[in-house]
N, C-alpha and C. Protein backbone atom coordinates (compact mmCIF):
# COMPACT_ATOMS: atom_id res chain seq x y z
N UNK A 1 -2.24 19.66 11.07
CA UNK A 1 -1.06 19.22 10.36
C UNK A 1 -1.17 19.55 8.87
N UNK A 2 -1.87 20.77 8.69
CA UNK A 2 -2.21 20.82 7.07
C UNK A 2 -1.37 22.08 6.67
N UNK A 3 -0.49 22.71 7.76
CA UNK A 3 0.09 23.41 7.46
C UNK A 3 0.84 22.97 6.44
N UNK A 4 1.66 23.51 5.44
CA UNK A 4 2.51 23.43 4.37
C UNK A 4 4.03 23.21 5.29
N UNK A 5 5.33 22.36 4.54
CA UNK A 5 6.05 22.05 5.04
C UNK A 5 7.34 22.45 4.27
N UNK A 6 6.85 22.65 3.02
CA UNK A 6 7.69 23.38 1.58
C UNK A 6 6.71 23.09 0.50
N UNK A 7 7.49 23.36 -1.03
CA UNK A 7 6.58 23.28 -1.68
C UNK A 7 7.40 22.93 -3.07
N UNK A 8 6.65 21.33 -3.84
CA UNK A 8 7.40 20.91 -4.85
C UNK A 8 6.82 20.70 -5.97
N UNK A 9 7.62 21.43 -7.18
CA UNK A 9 6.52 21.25 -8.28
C UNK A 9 4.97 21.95 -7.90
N UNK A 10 5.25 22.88 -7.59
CA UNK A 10 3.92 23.92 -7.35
C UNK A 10 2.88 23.45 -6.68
N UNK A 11 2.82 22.33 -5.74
CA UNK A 11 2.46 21.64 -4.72
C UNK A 11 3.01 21.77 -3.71
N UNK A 12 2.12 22.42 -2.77
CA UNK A 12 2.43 22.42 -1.22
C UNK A 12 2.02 21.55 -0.56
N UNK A 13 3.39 20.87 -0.18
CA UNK A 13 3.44 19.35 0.80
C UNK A 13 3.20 19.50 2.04
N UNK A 14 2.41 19.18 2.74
CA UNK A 14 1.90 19.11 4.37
C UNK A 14 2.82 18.90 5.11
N UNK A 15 2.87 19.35 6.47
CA UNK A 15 3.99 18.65 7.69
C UNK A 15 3.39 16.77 7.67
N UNK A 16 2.06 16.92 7.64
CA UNK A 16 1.11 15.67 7.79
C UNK A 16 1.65 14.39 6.53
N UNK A 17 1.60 14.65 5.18
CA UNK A 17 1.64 14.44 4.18
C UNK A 17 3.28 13.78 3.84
N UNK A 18 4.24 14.91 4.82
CA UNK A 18 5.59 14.71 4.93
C UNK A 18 5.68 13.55 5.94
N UNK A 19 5.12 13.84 7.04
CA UNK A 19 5.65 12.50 7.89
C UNK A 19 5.49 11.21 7.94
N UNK A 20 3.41 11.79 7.50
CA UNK A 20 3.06 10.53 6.10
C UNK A 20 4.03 9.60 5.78
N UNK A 21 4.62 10.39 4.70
CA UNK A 21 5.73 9.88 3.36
C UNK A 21 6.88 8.99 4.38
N UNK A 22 7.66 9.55 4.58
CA UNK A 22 8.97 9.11 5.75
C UNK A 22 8.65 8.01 6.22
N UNK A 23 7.66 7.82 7.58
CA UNK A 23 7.51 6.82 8.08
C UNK A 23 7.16 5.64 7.75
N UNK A 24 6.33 5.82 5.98
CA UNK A 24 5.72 4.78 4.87
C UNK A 24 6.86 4.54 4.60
N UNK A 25 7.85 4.95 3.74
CA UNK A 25 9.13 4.59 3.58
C UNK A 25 9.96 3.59 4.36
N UNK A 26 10.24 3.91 5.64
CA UNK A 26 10.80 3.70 6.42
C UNK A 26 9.99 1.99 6.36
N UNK A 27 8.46 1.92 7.07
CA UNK A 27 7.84 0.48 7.05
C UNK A 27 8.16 -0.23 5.53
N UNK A 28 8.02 0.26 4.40
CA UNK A 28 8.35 -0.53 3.51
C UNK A 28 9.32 -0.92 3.07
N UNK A 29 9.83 -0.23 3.74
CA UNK A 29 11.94 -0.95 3.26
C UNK A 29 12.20 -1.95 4.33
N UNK A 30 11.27 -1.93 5.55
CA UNK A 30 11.85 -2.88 6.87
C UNK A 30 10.84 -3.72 6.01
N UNK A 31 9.58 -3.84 5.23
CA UNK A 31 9.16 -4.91 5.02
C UNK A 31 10.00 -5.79 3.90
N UNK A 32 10.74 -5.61 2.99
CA UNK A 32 11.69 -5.85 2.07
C UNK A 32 12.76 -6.67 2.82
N UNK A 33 12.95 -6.55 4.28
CA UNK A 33 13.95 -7.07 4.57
C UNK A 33 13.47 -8.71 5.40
N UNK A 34 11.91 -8.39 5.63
CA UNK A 34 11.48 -9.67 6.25
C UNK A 34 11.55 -9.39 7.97
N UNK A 35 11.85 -8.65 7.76
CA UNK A 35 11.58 -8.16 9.49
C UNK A 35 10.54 -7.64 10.69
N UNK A 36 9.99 -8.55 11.29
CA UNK A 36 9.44 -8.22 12.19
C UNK A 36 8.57 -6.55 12.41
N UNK A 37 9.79 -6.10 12.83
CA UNK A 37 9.72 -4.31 13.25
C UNK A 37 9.27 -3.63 12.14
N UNK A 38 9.05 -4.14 11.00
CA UNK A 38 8.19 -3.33 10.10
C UNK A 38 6.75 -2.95 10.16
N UNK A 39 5.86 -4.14 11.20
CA UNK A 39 4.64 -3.61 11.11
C UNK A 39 4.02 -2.37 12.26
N UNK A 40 4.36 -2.17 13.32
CA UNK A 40 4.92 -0.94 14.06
C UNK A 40 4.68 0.39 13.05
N UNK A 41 5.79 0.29 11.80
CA UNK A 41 5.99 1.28 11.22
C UNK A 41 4.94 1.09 10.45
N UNK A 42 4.65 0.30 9.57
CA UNK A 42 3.45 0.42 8.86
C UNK A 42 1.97 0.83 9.34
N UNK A 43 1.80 0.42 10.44
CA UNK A 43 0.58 1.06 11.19
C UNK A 43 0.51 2.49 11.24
N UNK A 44 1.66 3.11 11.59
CA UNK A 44 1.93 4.43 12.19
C UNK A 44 1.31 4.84 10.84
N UNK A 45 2.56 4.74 9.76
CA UNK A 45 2.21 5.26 8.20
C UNK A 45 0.78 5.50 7.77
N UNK A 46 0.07 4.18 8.19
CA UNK A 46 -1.15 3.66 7.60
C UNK A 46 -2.16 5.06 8.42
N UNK A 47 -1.49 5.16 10.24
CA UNK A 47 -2.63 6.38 10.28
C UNK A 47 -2.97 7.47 10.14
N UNK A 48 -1.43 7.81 9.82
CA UNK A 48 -1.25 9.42 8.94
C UNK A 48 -1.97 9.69 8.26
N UNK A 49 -1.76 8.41 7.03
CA UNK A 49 -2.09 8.46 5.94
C UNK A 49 -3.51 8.37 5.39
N UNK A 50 -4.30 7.81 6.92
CA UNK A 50 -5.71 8.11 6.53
C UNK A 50 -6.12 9.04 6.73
N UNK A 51 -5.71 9.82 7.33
CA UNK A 51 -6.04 11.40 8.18
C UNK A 51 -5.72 11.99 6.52
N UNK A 52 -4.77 12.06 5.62
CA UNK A 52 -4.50 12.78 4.55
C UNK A 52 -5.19 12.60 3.45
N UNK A 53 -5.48 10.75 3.25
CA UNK A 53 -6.67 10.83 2.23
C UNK A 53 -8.02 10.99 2.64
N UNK A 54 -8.11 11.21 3.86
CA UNK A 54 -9.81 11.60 3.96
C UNK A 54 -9.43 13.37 3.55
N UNK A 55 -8.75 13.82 3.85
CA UNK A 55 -8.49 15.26 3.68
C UNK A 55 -9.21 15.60 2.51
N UNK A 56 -8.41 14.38 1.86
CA UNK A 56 -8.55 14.71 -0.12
C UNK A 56 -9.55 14.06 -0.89
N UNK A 57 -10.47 13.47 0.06
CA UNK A 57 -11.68 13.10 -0.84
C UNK A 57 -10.96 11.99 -1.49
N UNK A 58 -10.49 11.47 -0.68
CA UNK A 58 -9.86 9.76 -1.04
C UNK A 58 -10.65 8.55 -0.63
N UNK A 59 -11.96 8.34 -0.61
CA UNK A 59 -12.41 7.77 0.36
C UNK A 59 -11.96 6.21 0.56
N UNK A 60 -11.68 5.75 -0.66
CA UNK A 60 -11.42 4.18 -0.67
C UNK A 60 -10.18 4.38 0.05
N UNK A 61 -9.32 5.01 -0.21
CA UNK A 61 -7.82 5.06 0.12
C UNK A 61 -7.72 5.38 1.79
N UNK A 62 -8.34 6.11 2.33
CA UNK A 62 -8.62 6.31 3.65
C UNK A 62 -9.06 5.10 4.19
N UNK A 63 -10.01 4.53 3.69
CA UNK A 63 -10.37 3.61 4.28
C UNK A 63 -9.44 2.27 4.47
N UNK A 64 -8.76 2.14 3.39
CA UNK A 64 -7.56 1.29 3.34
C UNK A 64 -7.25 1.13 4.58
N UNK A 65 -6.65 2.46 4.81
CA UNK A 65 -5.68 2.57 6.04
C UNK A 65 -6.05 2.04 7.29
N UNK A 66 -6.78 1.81 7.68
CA UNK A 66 -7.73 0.68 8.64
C UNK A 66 -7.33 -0.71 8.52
N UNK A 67 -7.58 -1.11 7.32
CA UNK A 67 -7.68 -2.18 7.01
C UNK A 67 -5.65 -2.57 7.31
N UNK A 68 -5.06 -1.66 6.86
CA UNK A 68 -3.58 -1.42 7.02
C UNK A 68 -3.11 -1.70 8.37
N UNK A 69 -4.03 -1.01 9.21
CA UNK A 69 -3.35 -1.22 10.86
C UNK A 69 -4.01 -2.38 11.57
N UNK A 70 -5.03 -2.96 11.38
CA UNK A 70 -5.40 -4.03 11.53
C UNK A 70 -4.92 -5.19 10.99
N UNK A 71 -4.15 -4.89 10.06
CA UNK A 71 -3.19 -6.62 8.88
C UNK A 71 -2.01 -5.87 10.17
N UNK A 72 -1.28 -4.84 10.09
CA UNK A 72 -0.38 -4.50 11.16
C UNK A 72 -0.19 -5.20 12.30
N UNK A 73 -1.08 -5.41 12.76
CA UNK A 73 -1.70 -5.78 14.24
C UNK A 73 -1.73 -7.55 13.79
N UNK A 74 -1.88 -8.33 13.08
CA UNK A 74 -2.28 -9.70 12.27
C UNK A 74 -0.92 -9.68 12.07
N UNK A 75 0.04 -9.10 11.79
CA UNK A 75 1.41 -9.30 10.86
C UNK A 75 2.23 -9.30 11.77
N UNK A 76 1.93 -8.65 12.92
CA UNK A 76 3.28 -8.34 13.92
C UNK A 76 3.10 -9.89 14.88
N UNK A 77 1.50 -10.26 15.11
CA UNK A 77 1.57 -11.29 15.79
C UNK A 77 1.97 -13.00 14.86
N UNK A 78 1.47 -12.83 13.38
CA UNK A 78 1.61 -13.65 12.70
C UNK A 78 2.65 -14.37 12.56
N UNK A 79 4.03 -12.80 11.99
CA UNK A 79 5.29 -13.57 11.84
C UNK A 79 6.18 -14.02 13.17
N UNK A 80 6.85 -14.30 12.97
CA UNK A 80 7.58 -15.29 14.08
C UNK A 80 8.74 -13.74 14.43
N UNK A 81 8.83 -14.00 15.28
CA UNK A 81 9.77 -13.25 16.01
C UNK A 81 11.25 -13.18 14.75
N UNK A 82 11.62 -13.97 14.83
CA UNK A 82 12.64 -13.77 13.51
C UNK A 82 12.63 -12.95 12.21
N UNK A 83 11.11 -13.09 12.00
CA UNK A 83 10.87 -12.21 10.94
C UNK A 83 10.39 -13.36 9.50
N UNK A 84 9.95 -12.60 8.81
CA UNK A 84 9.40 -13.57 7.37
C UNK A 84 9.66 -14.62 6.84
N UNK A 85 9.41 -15.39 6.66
CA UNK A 85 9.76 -17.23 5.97
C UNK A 85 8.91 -17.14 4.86
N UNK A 86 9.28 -16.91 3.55
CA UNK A 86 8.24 -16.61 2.47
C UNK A 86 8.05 -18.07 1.71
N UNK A 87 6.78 -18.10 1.04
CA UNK A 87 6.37 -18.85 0.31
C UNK A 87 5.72 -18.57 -0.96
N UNK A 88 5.17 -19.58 -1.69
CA UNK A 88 4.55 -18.98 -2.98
C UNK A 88 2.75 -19.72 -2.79
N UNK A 89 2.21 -19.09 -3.68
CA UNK A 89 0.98 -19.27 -3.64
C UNK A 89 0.67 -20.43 -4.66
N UNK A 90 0.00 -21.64 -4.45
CA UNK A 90 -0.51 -22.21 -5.44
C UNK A 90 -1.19 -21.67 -7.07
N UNK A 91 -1.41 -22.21 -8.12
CA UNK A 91 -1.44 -21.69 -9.23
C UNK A 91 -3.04 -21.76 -9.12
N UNK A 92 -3.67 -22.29 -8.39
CA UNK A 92 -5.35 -22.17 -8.30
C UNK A 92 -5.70 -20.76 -7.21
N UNK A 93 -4.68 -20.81 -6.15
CA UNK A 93 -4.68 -19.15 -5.31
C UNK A 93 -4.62 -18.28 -5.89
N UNK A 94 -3.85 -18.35 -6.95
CA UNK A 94 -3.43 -17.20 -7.48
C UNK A 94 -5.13 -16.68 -8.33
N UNK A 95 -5.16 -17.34 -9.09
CA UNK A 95 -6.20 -17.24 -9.89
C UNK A 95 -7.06 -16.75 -9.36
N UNK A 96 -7.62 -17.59 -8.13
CA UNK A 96 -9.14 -17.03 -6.90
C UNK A 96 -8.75 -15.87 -6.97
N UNK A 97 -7.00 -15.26 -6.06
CA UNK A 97 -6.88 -13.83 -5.77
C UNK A 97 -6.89 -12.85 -6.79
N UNK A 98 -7.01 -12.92 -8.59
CA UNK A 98 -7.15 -12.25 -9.62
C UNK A 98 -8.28 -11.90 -9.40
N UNK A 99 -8.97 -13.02 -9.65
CA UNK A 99 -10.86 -13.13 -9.73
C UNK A 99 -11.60 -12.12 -8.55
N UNK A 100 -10.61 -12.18 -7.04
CA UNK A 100 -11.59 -11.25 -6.60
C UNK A 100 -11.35 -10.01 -6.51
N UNK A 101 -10.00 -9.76 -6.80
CA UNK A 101 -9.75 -8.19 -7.65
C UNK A 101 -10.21 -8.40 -8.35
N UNK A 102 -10.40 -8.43 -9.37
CA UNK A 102 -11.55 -7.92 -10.97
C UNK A 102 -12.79 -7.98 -10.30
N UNK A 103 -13.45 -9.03 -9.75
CA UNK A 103 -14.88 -8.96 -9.21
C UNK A 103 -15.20 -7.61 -8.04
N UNK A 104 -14.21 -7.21 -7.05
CA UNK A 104 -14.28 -6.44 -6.62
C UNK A 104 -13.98 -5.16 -6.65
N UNK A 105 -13.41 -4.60 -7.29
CA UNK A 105 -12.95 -3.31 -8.53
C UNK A 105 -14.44 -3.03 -9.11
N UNK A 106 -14.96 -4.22 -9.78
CA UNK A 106 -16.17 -3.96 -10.68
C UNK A 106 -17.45 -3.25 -9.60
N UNK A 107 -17.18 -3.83 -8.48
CA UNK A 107 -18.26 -3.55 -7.38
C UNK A 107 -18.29 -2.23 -7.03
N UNK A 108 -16.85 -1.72 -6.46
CA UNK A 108 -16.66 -0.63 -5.94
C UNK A 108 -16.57 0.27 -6.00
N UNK A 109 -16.02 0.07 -7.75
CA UNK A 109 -16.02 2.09 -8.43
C UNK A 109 -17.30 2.22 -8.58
N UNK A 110 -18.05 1.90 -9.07
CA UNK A 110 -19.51 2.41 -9.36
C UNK A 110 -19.95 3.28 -7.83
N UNK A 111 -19.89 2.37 -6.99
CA UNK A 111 -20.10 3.00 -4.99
C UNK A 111 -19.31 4.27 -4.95
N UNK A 112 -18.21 4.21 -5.46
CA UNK A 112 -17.09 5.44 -5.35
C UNK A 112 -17.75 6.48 -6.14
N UNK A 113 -17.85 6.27 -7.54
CA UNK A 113 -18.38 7.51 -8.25
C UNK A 113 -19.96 7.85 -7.65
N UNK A 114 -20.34 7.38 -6.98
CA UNK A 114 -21.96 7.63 -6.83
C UNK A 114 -21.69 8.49 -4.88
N UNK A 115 -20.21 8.16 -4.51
CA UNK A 115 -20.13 9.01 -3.44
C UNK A 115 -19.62 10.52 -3.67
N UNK A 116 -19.14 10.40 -5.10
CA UNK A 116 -18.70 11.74 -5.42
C UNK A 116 -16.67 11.47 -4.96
N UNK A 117 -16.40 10.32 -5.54
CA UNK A 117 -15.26 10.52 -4.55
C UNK A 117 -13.82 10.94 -6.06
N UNK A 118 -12.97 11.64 -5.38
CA UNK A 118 -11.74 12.45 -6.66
C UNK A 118 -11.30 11.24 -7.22
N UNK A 119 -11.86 9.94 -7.17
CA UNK A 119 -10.84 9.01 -8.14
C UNK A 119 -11.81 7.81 -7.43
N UNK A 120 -12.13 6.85 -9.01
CA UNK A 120 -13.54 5.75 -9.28
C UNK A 120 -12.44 4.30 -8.82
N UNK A 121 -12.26 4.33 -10.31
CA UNK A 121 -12.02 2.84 -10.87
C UNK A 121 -10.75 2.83 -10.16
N UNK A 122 -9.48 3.64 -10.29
CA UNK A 122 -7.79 3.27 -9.75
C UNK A 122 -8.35 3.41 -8.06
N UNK A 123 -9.09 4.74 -7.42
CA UNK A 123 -8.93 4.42 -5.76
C UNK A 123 -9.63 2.83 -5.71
N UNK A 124 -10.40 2.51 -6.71
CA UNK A 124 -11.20 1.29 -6.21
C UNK A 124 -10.11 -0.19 -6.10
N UNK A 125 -9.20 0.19 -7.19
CA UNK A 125 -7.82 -0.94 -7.65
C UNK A 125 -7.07 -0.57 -6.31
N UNK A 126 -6.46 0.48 -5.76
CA UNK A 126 -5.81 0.55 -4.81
C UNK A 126 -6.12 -0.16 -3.55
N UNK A 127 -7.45 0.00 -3.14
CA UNK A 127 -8.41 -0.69 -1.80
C UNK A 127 -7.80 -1.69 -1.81
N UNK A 128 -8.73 -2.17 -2.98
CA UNK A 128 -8.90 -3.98 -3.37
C UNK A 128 -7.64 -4.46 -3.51
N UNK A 129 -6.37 -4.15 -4.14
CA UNK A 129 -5.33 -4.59 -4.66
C UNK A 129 -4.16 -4.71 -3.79
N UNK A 130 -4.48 -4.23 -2.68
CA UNK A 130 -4.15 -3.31 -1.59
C UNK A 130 -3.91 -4.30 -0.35
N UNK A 131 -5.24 -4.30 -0.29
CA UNK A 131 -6.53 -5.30 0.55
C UNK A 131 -5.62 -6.85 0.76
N UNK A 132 -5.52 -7.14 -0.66
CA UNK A 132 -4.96 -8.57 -1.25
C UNK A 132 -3.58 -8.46 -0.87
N UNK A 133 -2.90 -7.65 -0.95
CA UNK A 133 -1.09 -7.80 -1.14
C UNK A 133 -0.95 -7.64 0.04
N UNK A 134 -1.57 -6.65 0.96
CA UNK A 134 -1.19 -7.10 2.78
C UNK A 134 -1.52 -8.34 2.85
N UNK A 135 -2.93 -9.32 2.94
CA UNK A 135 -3.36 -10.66 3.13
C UNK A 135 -1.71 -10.92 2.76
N UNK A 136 -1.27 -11.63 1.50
CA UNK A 136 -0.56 -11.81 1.05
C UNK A 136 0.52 -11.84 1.86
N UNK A 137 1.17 -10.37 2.56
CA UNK A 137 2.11 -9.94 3.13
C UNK A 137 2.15 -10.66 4.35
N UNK A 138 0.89 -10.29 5.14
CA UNK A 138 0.78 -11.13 6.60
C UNK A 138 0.65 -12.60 6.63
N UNK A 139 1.06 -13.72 5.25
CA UNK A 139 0.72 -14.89 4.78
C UNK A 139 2.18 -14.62 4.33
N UNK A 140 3.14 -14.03 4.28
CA UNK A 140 4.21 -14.47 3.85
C UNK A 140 4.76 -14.83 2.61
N UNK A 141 3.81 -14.30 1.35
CA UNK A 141 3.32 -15.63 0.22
C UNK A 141 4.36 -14.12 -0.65
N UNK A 142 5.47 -15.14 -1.39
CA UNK A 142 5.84 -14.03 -1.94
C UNK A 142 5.91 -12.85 -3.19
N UNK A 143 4.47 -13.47 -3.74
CA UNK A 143 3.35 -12.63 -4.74
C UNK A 143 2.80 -11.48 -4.15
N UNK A 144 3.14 -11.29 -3.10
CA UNK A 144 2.70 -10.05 -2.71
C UNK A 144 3.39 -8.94 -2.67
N UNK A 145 4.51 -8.73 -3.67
CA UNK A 145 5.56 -8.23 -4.10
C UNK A 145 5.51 -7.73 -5.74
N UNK A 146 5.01 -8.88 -6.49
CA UNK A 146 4.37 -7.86 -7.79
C UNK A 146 3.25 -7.45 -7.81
N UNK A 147 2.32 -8.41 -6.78
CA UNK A 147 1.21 -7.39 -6.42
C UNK A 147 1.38 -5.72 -6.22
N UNK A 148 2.48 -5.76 -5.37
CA UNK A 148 2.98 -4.24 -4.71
C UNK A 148 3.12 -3.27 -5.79
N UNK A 149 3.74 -3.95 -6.88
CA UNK A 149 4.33 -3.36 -7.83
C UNK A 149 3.22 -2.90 -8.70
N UNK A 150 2.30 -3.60 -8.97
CA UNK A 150 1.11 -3.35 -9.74
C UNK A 150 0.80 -2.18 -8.89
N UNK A 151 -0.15 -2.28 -7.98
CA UNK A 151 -0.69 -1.09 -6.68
C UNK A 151 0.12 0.21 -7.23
N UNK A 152 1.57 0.14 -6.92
CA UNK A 152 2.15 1.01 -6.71
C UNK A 152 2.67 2.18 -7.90
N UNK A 153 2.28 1.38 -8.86
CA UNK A 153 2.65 1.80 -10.69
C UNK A 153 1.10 2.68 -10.50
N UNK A 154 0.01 2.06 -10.65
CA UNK A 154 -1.48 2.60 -10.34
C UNK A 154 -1.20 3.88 -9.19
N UNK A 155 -0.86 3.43 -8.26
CA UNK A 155 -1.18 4.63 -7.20
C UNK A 155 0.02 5.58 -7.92
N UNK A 156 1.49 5.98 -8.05
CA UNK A 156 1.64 6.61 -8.41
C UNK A 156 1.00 7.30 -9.76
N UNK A 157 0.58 6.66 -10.76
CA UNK A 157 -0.42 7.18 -11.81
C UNK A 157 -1.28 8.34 -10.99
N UNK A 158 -2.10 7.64 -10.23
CA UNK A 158 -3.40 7.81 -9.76
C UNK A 158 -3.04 9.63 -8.80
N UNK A 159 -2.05 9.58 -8.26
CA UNK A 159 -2.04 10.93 -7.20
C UNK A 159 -1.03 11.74 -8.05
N UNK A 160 -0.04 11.34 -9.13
CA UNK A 160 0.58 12.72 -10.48
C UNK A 160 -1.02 12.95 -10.86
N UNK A 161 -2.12 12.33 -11.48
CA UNK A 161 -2.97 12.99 -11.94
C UNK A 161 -3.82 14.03 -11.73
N UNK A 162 -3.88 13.38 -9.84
CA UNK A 162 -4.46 14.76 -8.93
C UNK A 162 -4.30 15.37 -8.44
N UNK A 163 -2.75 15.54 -8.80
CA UNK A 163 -1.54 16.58 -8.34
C UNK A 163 -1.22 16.65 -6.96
N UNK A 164 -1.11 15.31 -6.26
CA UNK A 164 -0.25 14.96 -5.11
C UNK A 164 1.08 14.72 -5.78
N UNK A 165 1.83 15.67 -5.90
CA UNK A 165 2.78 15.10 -6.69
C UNK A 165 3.92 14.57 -5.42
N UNK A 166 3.57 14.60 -4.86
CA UNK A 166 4.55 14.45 -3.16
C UNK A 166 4.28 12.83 -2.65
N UNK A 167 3.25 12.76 -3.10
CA UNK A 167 2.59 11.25 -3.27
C UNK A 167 2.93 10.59 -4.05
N UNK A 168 2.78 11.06 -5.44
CA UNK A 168 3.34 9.98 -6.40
C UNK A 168 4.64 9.64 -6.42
N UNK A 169 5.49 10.68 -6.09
CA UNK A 169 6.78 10.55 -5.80
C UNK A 169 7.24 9.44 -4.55
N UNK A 170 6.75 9.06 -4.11
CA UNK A 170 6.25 8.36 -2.75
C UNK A 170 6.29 6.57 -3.32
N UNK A 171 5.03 6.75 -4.28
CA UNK A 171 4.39 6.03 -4.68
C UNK A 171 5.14 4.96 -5.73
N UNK A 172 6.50 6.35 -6.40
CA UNK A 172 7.47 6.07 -7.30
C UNK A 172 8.48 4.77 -6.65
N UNK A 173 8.48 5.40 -5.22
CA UNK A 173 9.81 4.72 -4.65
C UNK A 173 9.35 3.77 -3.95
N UNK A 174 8.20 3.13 -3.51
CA UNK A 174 7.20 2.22 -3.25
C UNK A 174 7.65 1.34 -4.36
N UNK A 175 7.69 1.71 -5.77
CA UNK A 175 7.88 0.70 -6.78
C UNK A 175 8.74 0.21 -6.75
N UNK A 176 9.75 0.77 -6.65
CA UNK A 176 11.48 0.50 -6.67
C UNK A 176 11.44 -0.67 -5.78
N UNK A 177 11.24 0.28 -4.39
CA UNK A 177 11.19 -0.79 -3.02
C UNK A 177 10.77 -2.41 -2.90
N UNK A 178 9.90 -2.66 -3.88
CA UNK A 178 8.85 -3.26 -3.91
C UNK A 178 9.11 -4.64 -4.82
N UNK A 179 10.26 -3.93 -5.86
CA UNK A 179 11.57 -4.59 -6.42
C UNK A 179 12.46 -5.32 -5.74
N UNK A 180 12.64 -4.82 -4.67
CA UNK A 180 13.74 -5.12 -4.29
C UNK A 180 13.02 -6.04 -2.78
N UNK A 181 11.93 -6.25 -2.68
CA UNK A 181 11.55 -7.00 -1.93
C UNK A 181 10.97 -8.13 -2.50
N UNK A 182 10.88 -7.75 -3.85
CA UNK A 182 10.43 -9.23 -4.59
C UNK A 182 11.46 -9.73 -4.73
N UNK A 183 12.64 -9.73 -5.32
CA UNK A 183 14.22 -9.92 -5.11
C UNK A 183 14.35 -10.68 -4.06
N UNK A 184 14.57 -9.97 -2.73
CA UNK A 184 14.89 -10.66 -1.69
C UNK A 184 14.48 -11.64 -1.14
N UNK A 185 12.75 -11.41 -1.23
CA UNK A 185 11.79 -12.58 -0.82
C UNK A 185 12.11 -13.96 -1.58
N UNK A 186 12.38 -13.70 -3.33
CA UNK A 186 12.63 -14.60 -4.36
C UNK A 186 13.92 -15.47 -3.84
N UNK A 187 14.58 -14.83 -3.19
CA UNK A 187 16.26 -15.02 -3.02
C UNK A 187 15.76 -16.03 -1.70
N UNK A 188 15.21 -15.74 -0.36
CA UNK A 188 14.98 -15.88 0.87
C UNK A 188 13.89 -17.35 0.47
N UNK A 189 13.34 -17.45 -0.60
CA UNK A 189 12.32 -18.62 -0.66
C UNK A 189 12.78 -19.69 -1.29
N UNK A 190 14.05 -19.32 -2.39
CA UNK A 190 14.86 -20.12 -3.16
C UNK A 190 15.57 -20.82 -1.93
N UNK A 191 15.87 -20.33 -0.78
CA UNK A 191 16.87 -21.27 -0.07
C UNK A 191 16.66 -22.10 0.78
């Protein structure tokens, strides 16, 4: 699937990379809506998508994707058939869940750069940050929405730099999305 599919901004986008993209899309807009049938799609996304960052010497980011279809698998049985009932996190949760992003970021890039991997400290924020906002997601808690937003500001940074630009573009509309699921969730928890 590494054939080229077109080519944007002097980057040749994969058939792999493309369907990648789509089907991520697709799970994160059904997750915005609180629906059930989003984790289905997110799994799928999640295994593309490890097949593409192991390609690229992504290693944290590959590995994610595991961790992605397994919260998948936790999320589809978790939420209720209806779909999402959001909540908020206590002001002492919140804090723990800062603390073990920063504590675990600090751990992991050092492991990353010593594997030789194309990106330290941001693939290490993506894992970890990552890691937390699914928990989050499959918990319903609806901080896991600027979490997204954080991730997703970083990851697009993170793949314009290493000229996935097909990714960041991806990564762009992840943000947007991500908006508009903090929105809704905000709206859906207010009532």
């Amino acid at each position: 699937m590494s054939t080229t599919l077109f080519t944007a901004w002097g980057y040749d986008v994969s058939i792999l990379e493309s369907v990648a993209a789509l089907v991520s899309i697709i799970g994160v807009w059904l997750g915005t809506t609180g629906r059930r049938i989003t984790w289905p799609w997110w799994a799928a996304s999640s295994a593309l998508y490890m097949v593409f960052f192991y390609q690229a010497d992504l290693f944290a980011s590959a590995a994610l994707q595991i961790v992605f279809i397994v919260a998948a698998v936790w999320g589809w049985f978790g939420w209720a058939p209806t779909g999402a009932e959001p909540g908020a996190l206590s002001n002492r949760n919140r804090v723990i869940w800062a603390m073990a992003t920063i504590v675990s970021v600090s751990i992991l890039t050092p492991i990353l750069s010593n594997l030789g991997a194309a990106a330290t400290w941001s693939d290490a924020f993506l894992l970890v940050a990552s890691l937390i906002a699914q928990i989050l997601m499959v918990y319903e808690k609806i901080e896991t929405w600027i979490l997204w937003i954080i991730v997703d500001v970083v990851g697009t940074i993170q793949y314009a730099v290493l000229g996935y630009w097909f990714t960041a573009v991806l990564y762009f509309a992840f943000t947007l999305v991500a908006f508009v699921g903090w929105k809704r969730w905000n709206v859906s928890y207010s009532h």
